[in-house]
C-alpha atoms as a PDB file:
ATOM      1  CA  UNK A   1       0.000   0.000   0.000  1.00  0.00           C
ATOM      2  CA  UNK A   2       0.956   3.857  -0.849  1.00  0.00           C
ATOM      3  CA  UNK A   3       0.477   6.270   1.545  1.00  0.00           C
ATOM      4  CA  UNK A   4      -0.904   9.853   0.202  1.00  0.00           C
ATOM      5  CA  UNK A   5      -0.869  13.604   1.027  1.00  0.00           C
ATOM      6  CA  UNK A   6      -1.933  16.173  -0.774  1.00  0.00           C
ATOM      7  CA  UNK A   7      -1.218  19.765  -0.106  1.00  0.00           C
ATOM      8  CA  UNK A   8      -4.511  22.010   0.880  1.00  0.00           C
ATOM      9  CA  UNK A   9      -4.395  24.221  -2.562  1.00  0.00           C
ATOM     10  CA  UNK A  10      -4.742  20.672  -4.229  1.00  0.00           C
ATOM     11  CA  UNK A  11      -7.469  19.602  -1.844  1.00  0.00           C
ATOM     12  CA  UNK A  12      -9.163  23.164  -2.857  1.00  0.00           C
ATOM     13  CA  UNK A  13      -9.068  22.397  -6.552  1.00  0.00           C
ATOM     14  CA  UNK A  14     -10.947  18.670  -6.084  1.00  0.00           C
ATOM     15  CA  UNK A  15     -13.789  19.938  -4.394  1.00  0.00           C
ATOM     16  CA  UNK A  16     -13.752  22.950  -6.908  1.00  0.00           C
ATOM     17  CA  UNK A  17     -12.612  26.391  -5.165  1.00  0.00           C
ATOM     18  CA  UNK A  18      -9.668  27.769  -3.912  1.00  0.00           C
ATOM     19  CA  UNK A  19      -7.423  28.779  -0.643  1.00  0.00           C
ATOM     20  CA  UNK A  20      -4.236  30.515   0.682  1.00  0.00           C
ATOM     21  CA  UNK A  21      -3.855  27.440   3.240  1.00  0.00           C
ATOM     22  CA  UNK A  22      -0.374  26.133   3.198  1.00  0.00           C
ATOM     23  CA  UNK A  23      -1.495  22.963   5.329  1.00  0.00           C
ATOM     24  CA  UNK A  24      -0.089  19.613   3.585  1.00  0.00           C
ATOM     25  CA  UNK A  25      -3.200  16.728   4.519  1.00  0.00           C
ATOM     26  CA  UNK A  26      -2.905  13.028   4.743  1.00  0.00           C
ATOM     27  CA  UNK A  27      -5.675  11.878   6.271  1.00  0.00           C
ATOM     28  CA  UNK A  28      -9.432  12.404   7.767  1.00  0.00           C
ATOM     29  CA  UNK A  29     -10.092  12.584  11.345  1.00  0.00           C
ATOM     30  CA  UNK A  30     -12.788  13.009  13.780  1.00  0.00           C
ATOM     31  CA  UNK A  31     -12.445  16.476  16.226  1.00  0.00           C
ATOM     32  CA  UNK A  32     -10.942  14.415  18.869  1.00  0.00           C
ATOM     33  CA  UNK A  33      -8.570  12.702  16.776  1.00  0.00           C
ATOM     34  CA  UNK A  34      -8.016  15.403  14.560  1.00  0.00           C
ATOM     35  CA  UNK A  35      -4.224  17.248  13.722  1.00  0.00           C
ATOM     36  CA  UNK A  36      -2.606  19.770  11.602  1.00  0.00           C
ATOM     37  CA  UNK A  37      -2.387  16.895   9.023  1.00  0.00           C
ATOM     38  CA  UNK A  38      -6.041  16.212   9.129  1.00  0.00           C
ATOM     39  CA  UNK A  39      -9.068  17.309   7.331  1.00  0.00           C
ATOM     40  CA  UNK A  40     -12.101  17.363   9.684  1.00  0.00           C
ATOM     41  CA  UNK A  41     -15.788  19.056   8.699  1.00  0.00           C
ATOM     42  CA  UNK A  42     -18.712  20.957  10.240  1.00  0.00           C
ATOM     43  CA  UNK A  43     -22.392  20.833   8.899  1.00  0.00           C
ATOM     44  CA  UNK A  44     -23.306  23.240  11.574  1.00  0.00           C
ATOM     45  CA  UNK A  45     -22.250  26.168  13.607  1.00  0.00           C
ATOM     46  CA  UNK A  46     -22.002  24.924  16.801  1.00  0.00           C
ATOM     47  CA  UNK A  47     -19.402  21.957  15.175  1.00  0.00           C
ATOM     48  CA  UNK A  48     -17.959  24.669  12.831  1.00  0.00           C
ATOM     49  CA  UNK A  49     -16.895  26.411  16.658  1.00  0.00           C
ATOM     50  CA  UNK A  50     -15.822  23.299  17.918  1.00  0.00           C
ATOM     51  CA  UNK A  51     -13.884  22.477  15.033  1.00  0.00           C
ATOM     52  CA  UNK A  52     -11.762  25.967  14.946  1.00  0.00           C
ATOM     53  CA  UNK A  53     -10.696  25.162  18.553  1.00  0.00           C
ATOM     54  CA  UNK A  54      -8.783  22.286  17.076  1.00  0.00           C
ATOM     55  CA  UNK A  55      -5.213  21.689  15.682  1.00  0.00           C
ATOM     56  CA  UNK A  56      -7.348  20.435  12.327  1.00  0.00           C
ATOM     57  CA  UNK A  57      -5.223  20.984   9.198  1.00  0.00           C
ATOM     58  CA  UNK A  58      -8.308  21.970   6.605  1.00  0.00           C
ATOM     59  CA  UNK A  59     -12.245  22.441   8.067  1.00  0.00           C
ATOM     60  CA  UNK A  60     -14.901  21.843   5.424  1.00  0.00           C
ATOM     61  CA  UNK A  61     -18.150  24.136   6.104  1.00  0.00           C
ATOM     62  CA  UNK A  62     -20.446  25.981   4.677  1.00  0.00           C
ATOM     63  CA  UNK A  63     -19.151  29.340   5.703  1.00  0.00           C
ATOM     64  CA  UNK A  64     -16.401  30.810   7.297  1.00  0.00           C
ATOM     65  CA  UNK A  65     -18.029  31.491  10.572  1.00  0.00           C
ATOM     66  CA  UNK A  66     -17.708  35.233  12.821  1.00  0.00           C
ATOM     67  CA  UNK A  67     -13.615  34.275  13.202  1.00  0.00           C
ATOM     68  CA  UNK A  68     -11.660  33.993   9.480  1.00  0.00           C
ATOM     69  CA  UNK A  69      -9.712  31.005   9.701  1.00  0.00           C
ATOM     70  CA  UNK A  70      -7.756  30.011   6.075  1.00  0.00           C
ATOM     71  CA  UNK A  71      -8.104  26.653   7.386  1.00  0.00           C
ATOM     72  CA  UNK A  72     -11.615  26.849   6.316  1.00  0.00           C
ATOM     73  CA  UNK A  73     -12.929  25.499   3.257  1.00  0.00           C
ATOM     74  CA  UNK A  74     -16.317  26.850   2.432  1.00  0.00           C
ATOM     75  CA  UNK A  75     -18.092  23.694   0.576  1.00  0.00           C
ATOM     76  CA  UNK A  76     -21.658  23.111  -0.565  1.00  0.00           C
ATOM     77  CA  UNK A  77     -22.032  20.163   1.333  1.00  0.00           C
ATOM     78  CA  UNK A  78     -19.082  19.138   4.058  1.00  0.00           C
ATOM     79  CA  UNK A  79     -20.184  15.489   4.435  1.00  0.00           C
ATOM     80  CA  UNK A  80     -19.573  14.770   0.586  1.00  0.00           C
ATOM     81  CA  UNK A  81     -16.836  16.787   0.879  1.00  0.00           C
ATOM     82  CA  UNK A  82     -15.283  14.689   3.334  1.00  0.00           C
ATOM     83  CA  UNK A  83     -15.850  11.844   1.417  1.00  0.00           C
ATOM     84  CA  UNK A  84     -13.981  12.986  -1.310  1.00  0.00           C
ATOM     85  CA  UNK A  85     -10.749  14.141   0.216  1.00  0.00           C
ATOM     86  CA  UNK A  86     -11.184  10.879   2.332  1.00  0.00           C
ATOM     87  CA  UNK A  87     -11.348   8.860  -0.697  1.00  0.00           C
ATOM     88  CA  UNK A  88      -8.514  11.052  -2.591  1.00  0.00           C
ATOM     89  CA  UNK A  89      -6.309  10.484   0.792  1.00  0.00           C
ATOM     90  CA  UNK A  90      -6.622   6.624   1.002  1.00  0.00           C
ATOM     91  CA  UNK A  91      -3.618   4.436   0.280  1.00  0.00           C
ATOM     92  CA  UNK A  92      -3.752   3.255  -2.678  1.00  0.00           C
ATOM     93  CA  UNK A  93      -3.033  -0.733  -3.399  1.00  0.00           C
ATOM     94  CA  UNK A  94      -0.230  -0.927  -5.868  1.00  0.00           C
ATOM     95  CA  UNK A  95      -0.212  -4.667  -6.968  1.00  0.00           C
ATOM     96  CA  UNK A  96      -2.501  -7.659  -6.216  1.00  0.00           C
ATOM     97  CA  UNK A  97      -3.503  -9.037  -2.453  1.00  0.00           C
ATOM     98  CA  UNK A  98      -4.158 -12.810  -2.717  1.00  0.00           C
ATOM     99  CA  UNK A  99      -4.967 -14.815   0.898  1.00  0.00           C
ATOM    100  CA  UNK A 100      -3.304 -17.734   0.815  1.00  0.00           C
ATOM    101  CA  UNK A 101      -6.261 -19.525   1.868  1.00  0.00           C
ATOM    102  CA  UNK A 102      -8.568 -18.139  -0.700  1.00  0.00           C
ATOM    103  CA  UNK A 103      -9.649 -20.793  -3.885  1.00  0.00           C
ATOM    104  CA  UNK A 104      -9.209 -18.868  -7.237  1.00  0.00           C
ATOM    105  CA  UNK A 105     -10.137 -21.174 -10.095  1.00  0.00           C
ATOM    106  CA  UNK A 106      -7.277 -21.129 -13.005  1.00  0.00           C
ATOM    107  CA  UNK A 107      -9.978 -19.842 -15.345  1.00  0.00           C
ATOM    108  CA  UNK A 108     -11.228 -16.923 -13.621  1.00  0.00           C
ATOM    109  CA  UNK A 109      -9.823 -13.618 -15.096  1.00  0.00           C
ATOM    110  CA  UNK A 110      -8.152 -11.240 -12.583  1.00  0.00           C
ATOM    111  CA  UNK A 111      -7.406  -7.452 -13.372  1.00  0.00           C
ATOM    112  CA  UNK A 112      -4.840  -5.080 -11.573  1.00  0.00           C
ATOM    113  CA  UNK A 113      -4.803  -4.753  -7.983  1.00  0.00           C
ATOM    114  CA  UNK A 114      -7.111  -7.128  -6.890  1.00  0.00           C
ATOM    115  CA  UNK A 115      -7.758  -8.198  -3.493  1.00  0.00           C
ATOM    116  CA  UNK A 116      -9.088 -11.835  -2.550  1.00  0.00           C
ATOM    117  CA  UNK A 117      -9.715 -12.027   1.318  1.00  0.00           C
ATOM    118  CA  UNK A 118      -9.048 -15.160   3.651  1.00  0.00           C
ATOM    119  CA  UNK A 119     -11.067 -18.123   2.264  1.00  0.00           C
ATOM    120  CA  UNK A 120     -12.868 -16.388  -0.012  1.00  0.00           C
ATOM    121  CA  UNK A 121     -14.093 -18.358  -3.193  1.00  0.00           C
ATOM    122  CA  UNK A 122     -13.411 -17.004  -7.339  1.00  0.00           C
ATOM    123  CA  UNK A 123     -15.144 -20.115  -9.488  1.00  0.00           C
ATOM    124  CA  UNK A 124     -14.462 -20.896 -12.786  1.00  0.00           C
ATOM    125  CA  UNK A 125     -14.658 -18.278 -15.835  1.00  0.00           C
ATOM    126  CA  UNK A 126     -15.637 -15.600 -13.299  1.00  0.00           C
ATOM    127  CA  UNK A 127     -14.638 -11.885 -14.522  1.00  0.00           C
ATOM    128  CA  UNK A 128     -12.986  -9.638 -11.670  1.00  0.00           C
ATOM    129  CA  UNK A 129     -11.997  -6.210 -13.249  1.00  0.00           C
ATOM    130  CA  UNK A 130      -9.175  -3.718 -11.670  1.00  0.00           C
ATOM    131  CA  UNK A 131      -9.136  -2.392  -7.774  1.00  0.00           C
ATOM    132  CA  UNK A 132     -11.800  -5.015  -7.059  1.00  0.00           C
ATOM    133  CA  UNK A 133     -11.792  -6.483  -3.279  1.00  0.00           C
ATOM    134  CA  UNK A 134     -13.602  -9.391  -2.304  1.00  0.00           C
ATOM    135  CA  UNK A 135     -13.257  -9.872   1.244  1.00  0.00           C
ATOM    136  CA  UNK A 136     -13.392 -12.657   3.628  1.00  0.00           C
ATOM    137  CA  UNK A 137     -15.143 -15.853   2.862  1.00  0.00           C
ATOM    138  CA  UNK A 138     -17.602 -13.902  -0.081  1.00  0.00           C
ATOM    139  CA  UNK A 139     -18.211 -16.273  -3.402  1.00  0.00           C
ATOM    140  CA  UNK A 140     -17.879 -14.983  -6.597  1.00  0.00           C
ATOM    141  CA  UNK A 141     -19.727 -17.982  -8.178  1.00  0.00           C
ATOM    142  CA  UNK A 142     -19.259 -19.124 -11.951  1.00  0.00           C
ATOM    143  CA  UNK A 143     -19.485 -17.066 -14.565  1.00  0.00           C
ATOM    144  CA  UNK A 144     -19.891 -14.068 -12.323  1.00  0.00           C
ATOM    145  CA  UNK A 145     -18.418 -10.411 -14.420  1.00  0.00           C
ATOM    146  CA  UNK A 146     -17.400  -7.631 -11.464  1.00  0.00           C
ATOM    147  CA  UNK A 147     -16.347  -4.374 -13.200  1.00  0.00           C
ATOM    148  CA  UNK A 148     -13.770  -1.869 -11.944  1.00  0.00           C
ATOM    149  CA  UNK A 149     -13.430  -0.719  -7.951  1.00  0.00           C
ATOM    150  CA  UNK A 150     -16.466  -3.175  -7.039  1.00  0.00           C
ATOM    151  CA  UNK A 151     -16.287  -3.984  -3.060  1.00  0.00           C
ATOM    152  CA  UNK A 152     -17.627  -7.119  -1.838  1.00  0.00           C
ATOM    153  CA  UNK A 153     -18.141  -7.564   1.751  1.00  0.00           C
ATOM    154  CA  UNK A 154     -17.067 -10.708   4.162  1.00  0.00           C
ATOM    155  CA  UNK A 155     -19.834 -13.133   3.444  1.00  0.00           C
ATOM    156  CA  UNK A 156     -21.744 -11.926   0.077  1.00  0.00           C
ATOM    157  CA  UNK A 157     -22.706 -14.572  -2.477  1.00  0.00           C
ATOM    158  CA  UNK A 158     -22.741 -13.399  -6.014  1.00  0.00           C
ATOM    159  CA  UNK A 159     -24.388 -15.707  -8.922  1.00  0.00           C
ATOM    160  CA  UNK A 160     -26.140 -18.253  -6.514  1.00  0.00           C
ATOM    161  CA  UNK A 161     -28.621 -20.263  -8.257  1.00  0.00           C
ATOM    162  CA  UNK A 162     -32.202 -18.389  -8.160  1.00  0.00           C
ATOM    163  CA  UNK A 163     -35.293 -19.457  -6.489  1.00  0.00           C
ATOM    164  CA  UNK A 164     -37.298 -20.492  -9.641  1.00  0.00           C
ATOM    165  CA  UNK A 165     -39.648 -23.453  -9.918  1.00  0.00           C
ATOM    166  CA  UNK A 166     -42.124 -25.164 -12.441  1.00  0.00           C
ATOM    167  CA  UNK A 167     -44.970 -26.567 -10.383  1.00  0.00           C
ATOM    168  CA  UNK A 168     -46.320 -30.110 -11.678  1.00  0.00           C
ATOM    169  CA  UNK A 169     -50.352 -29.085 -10.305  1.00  0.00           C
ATOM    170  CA  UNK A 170     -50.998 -33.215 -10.740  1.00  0.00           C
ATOM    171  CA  UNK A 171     -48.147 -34.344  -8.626  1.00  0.00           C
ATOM    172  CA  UNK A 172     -47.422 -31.345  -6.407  1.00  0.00           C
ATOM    173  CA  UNK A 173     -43.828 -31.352  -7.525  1.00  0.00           C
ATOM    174  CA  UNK A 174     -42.007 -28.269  -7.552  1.00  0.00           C
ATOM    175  CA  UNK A 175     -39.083 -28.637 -10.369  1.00  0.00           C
ATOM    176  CA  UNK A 176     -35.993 -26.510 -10.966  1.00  0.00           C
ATOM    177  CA  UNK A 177     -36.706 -24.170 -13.657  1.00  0.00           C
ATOM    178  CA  UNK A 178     -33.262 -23.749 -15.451  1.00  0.00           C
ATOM    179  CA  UNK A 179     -30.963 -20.927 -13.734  1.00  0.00           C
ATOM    180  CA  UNK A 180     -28.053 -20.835 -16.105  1.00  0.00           C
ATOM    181  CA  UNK A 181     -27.747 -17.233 -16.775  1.00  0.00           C
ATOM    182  CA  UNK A 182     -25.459 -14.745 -15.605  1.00  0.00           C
ATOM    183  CA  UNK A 183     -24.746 -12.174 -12.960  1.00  0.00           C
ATOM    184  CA  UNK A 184     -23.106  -8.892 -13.949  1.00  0.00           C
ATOM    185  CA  UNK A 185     -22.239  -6.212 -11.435  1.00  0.00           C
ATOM    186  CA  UNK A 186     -21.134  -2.749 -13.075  1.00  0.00           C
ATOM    187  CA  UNK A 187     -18.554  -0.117 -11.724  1.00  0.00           C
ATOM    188  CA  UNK A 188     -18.383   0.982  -8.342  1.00  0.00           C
ATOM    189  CA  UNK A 189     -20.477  -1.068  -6.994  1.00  0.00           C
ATOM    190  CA  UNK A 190     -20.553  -1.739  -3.194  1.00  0.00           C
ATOM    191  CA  UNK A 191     -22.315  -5.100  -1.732  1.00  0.00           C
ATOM    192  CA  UNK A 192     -22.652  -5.591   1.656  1.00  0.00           C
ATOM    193  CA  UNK A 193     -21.185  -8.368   4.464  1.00  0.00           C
ATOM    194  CA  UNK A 194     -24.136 -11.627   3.708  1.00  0.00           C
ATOM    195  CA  UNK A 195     -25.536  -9.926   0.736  1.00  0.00           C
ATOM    196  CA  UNK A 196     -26.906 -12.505  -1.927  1.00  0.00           C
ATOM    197  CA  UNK A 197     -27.721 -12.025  -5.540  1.00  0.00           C
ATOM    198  CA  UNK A 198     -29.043 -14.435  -7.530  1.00  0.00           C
ATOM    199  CA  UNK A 199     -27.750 -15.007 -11.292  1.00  0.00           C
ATOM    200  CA  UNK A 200     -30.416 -15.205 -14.160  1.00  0.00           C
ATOM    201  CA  UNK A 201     -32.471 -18.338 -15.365  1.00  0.00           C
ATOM    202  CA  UNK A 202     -32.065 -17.895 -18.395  1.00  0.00           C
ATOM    203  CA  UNK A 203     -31.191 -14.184 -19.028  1.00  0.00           C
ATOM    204  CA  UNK A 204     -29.081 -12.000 -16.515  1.00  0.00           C
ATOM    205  CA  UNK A 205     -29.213 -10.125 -13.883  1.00  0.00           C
ATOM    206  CA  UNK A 206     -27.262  -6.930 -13.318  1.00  0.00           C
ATOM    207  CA  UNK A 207     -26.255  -3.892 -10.821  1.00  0.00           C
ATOM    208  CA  UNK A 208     -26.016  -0.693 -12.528  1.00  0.00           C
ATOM    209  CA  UNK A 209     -23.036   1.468 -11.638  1.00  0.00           C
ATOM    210  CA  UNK A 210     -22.886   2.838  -8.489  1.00  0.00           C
ATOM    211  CA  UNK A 211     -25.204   1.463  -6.583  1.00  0.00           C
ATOM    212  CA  UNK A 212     -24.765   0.406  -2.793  1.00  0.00           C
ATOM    213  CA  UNK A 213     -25.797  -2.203  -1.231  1.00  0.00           C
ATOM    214  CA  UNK A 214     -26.408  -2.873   2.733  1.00  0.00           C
ATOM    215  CA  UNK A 215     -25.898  -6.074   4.373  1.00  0.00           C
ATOM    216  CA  UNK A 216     -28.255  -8.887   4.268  1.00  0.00           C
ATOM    217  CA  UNK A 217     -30.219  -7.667   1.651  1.00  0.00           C
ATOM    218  CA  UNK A 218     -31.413 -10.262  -1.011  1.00  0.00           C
ATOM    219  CA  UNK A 219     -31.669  -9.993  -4.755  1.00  0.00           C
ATOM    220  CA  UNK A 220     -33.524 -12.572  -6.904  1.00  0.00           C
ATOM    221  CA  UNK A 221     -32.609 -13.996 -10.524  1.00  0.00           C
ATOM    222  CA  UNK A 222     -33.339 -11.642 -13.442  1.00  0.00           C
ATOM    223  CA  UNK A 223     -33.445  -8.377 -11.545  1.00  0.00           C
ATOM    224  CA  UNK A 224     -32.251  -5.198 -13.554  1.00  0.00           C
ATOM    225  CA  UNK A 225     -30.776  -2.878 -10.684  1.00  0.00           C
ATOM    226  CA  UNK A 226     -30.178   0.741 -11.892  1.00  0.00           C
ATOM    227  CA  UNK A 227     -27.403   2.825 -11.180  1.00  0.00           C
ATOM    228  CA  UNK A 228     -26.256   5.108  -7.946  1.00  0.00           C
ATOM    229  CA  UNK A 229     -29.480   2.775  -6.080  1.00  0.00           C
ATOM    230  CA  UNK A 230     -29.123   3.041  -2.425  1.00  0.00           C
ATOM    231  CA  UNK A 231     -30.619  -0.393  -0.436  1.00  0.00           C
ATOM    232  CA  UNK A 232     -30.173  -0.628   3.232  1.00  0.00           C
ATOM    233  CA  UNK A 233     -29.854  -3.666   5.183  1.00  0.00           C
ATOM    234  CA  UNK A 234     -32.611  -6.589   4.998  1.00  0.00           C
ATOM    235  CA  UNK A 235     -34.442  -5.658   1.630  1.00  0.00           C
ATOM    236  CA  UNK A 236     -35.707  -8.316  -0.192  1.00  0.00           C
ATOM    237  CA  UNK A 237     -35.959  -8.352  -3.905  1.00  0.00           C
ATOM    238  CA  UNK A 238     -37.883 -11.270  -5.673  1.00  0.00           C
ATOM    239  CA  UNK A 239     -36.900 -12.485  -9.264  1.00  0.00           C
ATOM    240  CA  UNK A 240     -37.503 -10.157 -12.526  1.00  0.00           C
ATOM    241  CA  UNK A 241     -37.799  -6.829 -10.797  1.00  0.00           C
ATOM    242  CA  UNK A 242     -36.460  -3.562 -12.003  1.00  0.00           C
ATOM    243  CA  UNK A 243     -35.223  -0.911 -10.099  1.00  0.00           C
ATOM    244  CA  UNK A 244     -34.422   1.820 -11.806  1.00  0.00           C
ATOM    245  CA  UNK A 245     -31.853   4.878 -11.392  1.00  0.00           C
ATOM    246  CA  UNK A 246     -31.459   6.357  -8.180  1.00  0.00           C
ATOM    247  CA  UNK A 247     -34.335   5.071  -6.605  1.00  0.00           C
ATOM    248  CA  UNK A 248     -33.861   4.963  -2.726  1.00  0.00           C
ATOM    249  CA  UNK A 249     -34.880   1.238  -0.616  1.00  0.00           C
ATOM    250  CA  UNK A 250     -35.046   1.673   2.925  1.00  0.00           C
ATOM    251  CA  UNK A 251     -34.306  -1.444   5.634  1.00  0.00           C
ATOM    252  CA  UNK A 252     -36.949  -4.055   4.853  1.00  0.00           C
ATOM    253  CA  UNK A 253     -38.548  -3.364   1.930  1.00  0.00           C
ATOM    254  CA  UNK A 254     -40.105  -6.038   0.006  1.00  0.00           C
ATOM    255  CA  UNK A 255     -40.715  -6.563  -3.819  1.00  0.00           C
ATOM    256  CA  UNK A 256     -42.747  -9.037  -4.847  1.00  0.00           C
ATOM    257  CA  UNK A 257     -41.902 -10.609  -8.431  1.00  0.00           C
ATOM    258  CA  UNK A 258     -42.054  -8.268 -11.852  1.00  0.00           C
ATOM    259  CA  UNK A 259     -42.012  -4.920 -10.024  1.00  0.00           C
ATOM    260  CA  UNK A 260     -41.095  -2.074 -11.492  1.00  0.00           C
ATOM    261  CA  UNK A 261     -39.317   0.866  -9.133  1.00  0.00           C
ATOM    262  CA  UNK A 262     -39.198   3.820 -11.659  1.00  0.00           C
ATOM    263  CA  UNK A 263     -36.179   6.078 -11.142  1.00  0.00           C
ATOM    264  CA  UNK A 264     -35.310   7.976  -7.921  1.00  0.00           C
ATOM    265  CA  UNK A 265     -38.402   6.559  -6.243  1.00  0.00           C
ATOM    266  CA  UNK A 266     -37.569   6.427  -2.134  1.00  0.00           C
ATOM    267  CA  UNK A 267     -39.493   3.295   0.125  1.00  0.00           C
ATOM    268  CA  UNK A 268     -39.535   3.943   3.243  1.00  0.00           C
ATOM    269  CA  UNK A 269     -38.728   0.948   6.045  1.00  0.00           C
ATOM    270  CA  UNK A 270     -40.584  -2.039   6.052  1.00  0.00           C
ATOM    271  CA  UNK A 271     -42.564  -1.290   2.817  1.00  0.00           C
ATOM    272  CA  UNK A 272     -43.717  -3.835   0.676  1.00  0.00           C
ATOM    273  CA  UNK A 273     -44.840  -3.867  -2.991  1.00  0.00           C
ATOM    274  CA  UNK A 274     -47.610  -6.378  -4.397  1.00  0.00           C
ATOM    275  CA  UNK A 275     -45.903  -8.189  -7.658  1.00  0.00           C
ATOM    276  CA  UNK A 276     -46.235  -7.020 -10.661  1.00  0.00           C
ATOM    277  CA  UNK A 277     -47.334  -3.262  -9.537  1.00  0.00           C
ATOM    278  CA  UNK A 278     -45.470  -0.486 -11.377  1.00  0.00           C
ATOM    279  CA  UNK A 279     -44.079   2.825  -8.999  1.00  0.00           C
ATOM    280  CA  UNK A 280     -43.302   6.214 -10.694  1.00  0.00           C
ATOM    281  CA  UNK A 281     -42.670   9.586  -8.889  1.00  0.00           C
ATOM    282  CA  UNK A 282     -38.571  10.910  -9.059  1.00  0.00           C
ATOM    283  CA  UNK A 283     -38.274  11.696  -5.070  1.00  0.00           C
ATOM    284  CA  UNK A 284     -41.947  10.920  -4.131  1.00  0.00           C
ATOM    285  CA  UNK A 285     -41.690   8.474  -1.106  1.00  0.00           C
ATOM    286  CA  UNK A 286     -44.148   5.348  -0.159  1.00  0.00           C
ATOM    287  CA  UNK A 287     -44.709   3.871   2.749  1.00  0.00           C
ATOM    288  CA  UNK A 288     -46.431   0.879   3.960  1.00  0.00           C
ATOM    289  CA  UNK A 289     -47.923  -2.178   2.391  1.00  0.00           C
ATOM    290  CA  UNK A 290     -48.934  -2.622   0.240  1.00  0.00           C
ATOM    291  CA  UNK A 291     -46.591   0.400  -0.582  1.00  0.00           C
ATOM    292  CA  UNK A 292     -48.364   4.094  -1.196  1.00  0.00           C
ATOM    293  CA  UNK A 293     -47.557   7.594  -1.215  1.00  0.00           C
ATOM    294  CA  UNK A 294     -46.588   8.994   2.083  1.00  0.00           C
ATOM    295  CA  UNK A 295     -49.513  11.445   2.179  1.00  0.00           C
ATOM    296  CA  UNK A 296     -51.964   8.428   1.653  1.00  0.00           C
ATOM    297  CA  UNK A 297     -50.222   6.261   3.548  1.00  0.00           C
ATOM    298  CA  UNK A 298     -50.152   9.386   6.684  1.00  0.00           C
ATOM    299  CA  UNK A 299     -54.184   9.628   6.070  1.00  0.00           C
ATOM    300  CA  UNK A 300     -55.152   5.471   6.222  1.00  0.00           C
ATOM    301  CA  UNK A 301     -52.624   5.560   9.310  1.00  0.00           C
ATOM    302  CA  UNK A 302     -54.994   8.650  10.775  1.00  0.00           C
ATOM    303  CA  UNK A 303     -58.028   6.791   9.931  1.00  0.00           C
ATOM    304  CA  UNK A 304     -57.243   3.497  11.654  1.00  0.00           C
ATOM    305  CA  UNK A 305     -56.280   5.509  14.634  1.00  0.00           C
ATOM    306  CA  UNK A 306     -59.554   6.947  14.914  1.00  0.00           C
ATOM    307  CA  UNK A 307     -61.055   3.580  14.886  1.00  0.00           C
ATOM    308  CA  UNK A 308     -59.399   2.520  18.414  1.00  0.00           C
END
């Protein structure tokens, strides 16, 4: 690993402005942690205050306060801003990490600066593309194509066989419908610790660029995920659903099979969509289930209160 530090004029020209600090950064702190080599930020006054008190090398806010400081970057947003100088000051992996107890099939393509966890599992022809880390004990199942800078948490399974039967009404049987398609996850991608996502039956399914993914959240065979999605922990996803761009799943949503998420939708927690139903509204949130708009959902809640 490479260490990095960047000087607080180059910091400046990332998030897009300017200063006269001379402060040379290499890392992101918390205030009690924080150092003339640290960048810390304030999303309110009262931290902004706090923050000036410190020995902090650069302070991201969104103004300079009553007191001038040149250690003060005025940003439109100081969380985001964080996250980019924290991202532009991590060490960066210079050549492949391989555990010695991980199992990395001969046939499985690797690209530069990958990093394969203790006991983690690559099977054959899988695709893993550069600055990809799978961590400890995650499968990357057959066939499976990661793109560039995808993180895989301890635990994840990626191209497990879907949950997809044909039903024999005379006998009762229930008989594997063929899942021999493929799983592709796109750029930047970020899947959580016991995260599972089903390959296609026949078709594929695929994460959009992107998106992030919570832990134990489940994702059936065929979905189409869109990119920059946010899902937090425990949503469920059943086969053939789309999700398009940006939507927004809060913990515990549920989609039943075929439905459609249109893009930058937001669920709220525990919501739950009947299959096949079809969700349009960029930013319009729904609650409840089955899932409606907030202000409906606020009005049956009101309703059923009255009855007690």
């Amino acid at each position: 690993m490479s260490s990095k530090t960047f000087s607080a004029v180059e910091l400046a020209r990332r998030l897009g402005t300017t200063t006269t600090s001379t402060a040379v950064l290499s890392r992101v702190s918390d205030l009690d942690t924080t150092g003339p080599d640290a960048v810390v930020f304030a999303e309110d006054v009262r931290t902004l205050v706090a923050a000036m008190e410190t020995s902090a090398g650069m302070i991201l806010a969104r103004s300079v306060g009553t007191l001038p400081d040149d250690r003060v970057l005025v940003v439109k947003d100081p969380r985001y801003a964080f996250a980019v100088c924290a991202r532009a000051l991590s060490p960066v992996r210079t050549e492949g990490e391989i555990h010695p107890s991980a199992v990395v099939d001969p046939s499985a393509r690797l690209g530069e600066r990958v990093k394969i966890g203790a006991r983690a599992v690559v099977e054959a022809h899988a695709i893993l593309g550069d600055d990809v880390e799978i961590a400890a004990g995650a499968l990357v199942l057959r066939g499976v194509e990661i793109g560039n800078r995808v993180v895989v948490q301890a635990g994840a399974v990626l191209g497990a066989t879907g949950f997809g039967y044909a039903h024999n009404t005379e006998t009762g049987e229930h008989l594997l419908f063929p899942q021999q398609g493929r799983l592709v996850i796109e750029e930047d991608v970020e899947i959580g610790a016991n995260t599972t996502i089903d390959r296609g039956a026949l078709g594929e399914t695929r994460i959009g660029s992107g998106t992030k993914i919570d832990n134990q959240v489940h994702i059936g065979h065929n979905c189409k995920i869109g990119k920059n999605v946010l899902m937090a922990s425990q949503v469920g996803i059943s086969g053939s659903c789309v999700v398009e761009d940006g939507a927004v799943l809060a913990g515990q949503v549920g989609l039943g099979d075929h439905v459609h998420i249109g893009p930058g939708v937001i669920l709220g927690g525990a919501s739950g969509v009947f299959p096949g139903k079809h969700l349009e509204g960029p930013g319009q949130m729904f609650m409840g289930v089955p899932a409606e708009p907030l202000r409906e959902y606020l009005k049956t809640i009101a309703r059923v209160r009255r009855l007690k």
